[in-house]
C-alpha atoms as a PDB file:
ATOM      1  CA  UNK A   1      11.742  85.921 -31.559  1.00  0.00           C
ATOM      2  CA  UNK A   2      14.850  84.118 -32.356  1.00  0.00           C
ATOM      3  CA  UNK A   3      14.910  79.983 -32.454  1.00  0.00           C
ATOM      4  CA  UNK A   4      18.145  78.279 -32.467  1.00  0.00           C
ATOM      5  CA  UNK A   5      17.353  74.309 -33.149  1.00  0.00           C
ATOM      6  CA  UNK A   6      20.684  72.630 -32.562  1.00  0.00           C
ATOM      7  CA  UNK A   7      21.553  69.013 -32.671  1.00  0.00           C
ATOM      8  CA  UNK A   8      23.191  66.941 -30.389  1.00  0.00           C
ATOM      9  CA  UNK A   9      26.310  66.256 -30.281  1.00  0.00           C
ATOM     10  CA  UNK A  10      28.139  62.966 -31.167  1.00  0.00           C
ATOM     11  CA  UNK A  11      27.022  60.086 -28.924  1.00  0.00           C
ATOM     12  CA  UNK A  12      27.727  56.403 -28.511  1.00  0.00           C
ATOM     13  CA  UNK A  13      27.212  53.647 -31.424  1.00  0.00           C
ATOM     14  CA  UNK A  14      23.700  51.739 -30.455  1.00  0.00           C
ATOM     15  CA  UNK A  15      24.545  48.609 -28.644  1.00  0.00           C
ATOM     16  CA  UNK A  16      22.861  45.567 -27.027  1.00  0.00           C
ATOM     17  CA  UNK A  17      21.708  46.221 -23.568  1.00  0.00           C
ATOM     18  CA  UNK A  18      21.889  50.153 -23.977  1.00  0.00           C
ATOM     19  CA  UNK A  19      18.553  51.953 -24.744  1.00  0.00           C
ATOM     20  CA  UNK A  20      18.792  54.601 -26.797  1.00  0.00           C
ATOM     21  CA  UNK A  21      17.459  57.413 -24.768  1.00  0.00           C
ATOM     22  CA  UNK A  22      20.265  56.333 -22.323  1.00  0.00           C
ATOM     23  CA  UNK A  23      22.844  56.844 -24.955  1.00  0.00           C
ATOM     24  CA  UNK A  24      25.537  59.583 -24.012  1.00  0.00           C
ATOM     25  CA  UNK A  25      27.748  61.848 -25.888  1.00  0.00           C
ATOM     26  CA  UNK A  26      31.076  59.865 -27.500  1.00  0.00           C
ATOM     27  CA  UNK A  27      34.335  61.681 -26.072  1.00  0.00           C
ATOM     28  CA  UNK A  28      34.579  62.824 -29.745  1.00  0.00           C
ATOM     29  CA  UNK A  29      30.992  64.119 -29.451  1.00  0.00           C
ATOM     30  CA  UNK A  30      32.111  65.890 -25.605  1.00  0.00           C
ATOM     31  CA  UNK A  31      35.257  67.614 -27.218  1.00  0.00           C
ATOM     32  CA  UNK A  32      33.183  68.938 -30.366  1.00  0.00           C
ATOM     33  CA  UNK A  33      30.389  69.886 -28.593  1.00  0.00           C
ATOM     34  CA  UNK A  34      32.624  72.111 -25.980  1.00  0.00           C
ATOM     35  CA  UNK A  35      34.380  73.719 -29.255  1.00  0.00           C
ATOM     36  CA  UNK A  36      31.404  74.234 -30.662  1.00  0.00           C
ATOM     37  CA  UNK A  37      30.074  76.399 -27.626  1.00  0.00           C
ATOM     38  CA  UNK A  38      33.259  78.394 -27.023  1.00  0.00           C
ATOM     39  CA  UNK A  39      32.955  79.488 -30.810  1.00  0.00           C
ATOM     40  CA  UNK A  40      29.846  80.352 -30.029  1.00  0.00           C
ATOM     41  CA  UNK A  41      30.416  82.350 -26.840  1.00  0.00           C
ATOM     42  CA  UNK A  42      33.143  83.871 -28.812  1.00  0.00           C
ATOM     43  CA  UNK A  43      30.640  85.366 -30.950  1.00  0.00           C
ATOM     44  CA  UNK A  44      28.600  86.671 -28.083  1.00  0.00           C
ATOM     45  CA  UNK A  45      26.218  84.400 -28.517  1.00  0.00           C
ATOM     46  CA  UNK A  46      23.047  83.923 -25.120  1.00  0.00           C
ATOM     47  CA  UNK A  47      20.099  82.293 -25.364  1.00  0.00           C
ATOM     48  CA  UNK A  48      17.182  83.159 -23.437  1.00  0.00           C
ATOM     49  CA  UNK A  49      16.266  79.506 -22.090  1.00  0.00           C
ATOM     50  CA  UNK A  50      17.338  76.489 -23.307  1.00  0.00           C
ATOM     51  CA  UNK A  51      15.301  73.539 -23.573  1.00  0.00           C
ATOM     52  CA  UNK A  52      16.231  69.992 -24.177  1.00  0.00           C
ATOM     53  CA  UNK A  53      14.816  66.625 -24.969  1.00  0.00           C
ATOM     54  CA  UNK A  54      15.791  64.189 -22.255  1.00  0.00           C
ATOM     55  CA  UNK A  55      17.439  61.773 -24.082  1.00  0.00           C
ATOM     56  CA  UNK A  56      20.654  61.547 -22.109  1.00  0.00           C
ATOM     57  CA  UNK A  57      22.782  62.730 -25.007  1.00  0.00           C
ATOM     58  CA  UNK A  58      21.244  66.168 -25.725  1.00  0.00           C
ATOM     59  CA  UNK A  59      20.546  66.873 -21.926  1.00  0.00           C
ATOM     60  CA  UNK A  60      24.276  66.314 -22.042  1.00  0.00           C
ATOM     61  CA  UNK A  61      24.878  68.544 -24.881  1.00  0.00           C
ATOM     62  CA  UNK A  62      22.393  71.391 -23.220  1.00  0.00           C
ATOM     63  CA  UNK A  63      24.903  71.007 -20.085  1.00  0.00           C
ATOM     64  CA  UNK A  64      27.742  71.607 -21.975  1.00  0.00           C
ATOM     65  CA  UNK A  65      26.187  75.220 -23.658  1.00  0.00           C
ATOM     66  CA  UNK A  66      25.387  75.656 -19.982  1.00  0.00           C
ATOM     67  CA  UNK A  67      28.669  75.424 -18.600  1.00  0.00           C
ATOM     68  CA  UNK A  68      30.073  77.549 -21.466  1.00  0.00           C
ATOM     69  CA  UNK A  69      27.527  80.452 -20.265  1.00  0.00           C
ATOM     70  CA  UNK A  70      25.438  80.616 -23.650  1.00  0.00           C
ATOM     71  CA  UNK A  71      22.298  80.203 -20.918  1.00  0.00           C
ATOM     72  CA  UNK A  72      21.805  80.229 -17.249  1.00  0.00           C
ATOM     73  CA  UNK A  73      18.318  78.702 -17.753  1.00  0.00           C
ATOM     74  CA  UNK A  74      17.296  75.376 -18.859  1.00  0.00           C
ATOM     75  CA  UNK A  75      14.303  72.798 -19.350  1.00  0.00           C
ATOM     76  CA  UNK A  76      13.801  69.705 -20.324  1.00  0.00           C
ATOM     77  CA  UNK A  77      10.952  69.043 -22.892  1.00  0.00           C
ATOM     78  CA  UNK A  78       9.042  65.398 -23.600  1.00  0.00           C
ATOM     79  CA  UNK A  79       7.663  67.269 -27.269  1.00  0.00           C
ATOM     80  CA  UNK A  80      11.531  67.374 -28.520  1.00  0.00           C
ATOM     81  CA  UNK A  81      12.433  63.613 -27.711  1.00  0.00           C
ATOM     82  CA  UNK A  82      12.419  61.383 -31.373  1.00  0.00           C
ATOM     83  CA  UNK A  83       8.882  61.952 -33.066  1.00  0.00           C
ATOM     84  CA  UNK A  84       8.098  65.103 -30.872  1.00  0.00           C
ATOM     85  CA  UNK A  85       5.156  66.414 -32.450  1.00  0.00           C
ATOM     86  CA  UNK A  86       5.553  70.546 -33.153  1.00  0.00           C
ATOM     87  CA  UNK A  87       2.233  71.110 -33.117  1.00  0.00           C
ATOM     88  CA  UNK A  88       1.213  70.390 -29.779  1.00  0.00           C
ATOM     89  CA  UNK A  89       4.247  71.617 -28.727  1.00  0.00           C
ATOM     90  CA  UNK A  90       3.488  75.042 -30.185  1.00  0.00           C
ATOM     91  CA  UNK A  91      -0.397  74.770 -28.195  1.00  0.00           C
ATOM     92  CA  UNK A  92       1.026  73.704 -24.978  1.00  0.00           C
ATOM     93  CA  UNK A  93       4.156  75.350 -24.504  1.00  0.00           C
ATOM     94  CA  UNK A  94       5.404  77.915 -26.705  1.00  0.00           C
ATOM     95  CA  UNK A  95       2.057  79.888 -27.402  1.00  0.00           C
ATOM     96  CA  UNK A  96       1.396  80.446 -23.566  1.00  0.00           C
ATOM     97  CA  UNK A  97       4.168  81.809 -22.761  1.00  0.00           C
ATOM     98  CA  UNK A  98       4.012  84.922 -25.293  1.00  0.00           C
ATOM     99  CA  UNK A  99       7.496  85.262 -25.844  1.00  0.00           C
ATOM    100  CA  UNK A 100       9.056  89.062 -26.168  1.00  0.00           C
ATOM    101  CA  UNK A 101      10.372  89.704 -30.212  1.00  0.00           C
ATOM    102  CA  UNK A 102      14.047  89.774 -28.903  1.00  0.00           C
ATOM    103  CA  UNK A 103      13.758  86.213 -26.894  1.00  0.00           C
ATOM    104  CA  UNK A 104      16.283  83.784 -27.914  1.00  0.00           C
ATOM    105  CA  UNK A 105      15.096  80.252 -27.354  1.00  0.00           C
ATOM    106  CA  UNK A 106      17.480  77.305 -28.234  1.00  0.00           C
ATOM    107  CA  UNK A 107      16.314  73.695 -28.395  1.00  0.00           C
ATOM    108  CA  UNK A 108      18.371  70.963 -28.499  1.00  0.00           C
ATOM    109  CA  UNK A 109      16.995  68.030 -30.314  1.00  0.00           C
ATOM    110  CA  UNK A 110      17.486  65.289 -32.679  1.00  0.00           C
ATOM    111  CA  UNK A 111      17.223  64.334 -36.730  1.00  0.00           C
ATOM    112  CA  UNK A 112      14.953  63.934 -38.541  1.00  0.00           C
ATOM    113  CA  UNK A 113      12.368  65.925 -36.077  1.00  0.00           C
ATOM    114  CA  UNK A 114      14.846  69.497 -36.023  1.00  0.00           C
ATOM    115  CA  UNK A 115      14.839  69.487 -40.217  1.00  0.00           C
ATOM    116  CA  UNK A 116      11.041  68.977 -40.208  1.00  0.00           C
ATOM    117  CA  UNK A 117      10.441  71.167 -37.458  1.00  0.00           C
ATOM    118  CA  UNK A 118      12.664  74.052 -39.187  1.00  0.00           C
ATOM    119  CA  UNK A 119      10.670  73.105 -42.513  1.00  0.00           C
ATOM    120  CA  UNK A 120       7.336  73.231 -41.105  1.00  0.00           C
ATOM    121  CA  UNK A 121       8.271  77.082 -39.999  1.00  0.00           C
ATOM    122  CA  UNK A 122       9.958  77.966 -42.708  1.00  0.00           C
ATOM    123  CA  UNK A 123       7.387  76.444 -45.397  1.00  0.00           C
ATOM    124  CA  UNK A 124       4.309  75.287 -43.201  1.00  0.00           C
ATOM    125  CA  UNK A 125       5.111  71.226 -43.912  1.00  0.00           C
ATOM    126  CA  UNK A 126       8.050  69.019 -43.417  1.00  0.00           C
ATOM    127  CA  UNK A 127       9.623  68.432 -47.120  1.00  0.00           C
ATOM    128  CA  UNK A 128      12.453  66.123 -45.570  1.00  0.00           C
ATOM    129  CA  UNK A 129      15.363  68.646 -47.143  1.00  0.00           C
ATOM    130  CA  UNK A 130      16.547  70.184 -44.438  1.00  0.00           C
ATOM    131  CA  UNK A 131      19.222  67.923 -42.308  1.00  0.00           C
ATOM    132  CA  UNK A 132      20.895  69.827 -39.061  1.00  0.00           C
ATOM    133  CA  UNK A 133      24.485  67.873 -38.900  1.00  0.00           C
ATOM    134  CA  UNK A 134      25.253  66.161 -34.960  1.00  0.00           C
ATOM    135  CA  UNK A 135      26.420  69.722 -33.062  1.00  0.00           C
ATOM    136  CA  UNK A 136      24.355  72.208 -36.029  1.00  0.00           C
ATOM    137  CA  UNK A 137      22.822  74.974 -35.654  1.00  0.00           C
ATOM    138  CA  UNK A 138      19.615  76.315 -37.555  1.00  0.00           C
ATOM    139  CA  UNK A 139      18.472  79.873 -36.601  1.00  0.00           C
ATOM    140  CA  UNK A 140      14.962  81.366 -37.328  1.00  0.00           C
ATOM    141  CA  UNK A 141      13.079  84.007 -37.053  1.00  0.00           C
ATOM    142  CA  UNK A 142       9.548  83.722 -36.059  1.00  0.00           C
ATOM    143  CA  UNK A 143       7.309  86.769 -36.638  1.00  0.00           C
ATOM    144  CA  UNK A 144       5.625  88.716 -33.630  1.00  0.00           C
ATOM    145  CA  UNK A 145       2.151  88.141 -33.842  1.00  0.00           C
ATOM    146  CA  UNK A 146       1.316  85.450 -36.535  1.00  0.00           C
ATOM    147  CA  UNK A 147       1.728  82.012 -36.029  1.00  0.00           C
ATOM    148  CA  UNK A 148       4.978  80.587 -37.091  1.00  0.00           C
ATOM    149  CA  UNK A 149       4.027  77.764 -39.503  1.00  0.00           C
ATOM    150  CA  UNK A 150       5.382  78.845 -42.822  1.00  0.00           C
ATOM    151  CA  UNK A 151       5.702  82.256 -41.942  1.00  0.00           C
ATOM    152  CA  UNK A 152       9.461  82.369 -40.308  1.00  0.00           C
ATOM    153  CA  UNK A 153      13.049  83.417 -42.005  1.00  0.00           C
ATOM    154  CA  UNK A 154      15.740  81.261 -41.867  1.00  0.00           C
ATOM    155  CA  UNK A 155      18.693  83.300 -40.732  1.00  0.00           C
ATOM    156  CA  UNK A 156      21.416  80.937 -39.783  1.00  0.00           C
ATOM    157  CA  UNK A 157      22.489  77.167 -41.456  1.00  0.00           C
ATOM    158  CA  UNK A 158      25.805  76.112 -39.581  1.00  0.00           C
ATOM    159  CA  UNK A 159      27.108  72.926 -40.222  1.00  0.00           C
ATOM    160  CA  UNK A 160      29.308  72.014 -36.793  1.00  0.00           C
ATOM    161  CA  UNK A 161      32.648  71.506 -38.960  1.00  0.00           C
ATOM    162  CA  UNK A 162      32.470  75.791 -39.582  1.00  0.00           C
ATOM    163  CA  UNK A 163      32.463  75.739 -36.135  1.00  0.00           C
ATOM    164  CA  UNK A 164      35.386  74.154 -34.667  1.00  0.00           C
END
């Protein structure tokens, strides 16, 4: 199975009176984000599913990959809002469904949580090294049949400015 954890795009400053779960994408963040998914279409690029946290600003981002085609299918998920915890995410939702080895699954998420999430496959704890930039993509490979902490490949680090 491929994973694509990408970060949101660009959103709002924080300001009085807005929460931030109800902060959207900038215009700046918009326009990138749509860039970002036609290079990616360009390369022929689908995803499986989608799922999204639903903080306002990466549902918005998931609608943009939408409406570029990279899915038809999307979800939201509470586990990949700020300080999702992977591991019961992995129990409740991801072991279930016994994903086929050529399922690409893209969640769109938020820093710190998608660096420690990719470290915690890649190396089996969070180290703090690995930072996906606003709009990045990190792509990994999870093996078939073993669980995924510290057993996946790392297969794609794309920082959003080789994107646009």
């Amino acid at each position: 199975m491929e994973l694509y954890l990408i970060r949101h795009g660009i959103a709002v400053e924080q300001q009085a009176g807005l929460a931030d779960e109800e902060r959207e994408l900038s215009k700046e963040g918009r326009q990138k984000t749509e860039k970002i998914a036609q290079k990616l279409i360009s390369w022929n690029w689908r995803f499986d599913l989608i799922v999204s946290s639903p903080l306002v600003r990466a549902r918005q981002t998931t609608e943009i990959l939408i409406s570029a085609g990279l899915s038809s299918q999307s979800q939201t998920s509470e586990y990949l809002a700020p300080d999702g915890n992977i591991h019961e995410w992995l129990k409740d939702w991801f072991v279930p469904k016994n994903y086929q080895p050529e399922t690409k699954l893209a969640l769109v998420g938020h820093e710190p949580d998608l660096g420690y999430w990719a470290e915690i496959f890649l190396w089996g704890e969070a180290k703090g090294s690995l930072i996906v930039k606003k709009a990045g993509v990190i792509g990994l490979k999870l093996p078939e049949n073993d669980p995924p902490q510290g057993r996946s490949q790392m297969f794609l680090l794309i920082p959003p400015k080789y994107l646009i």
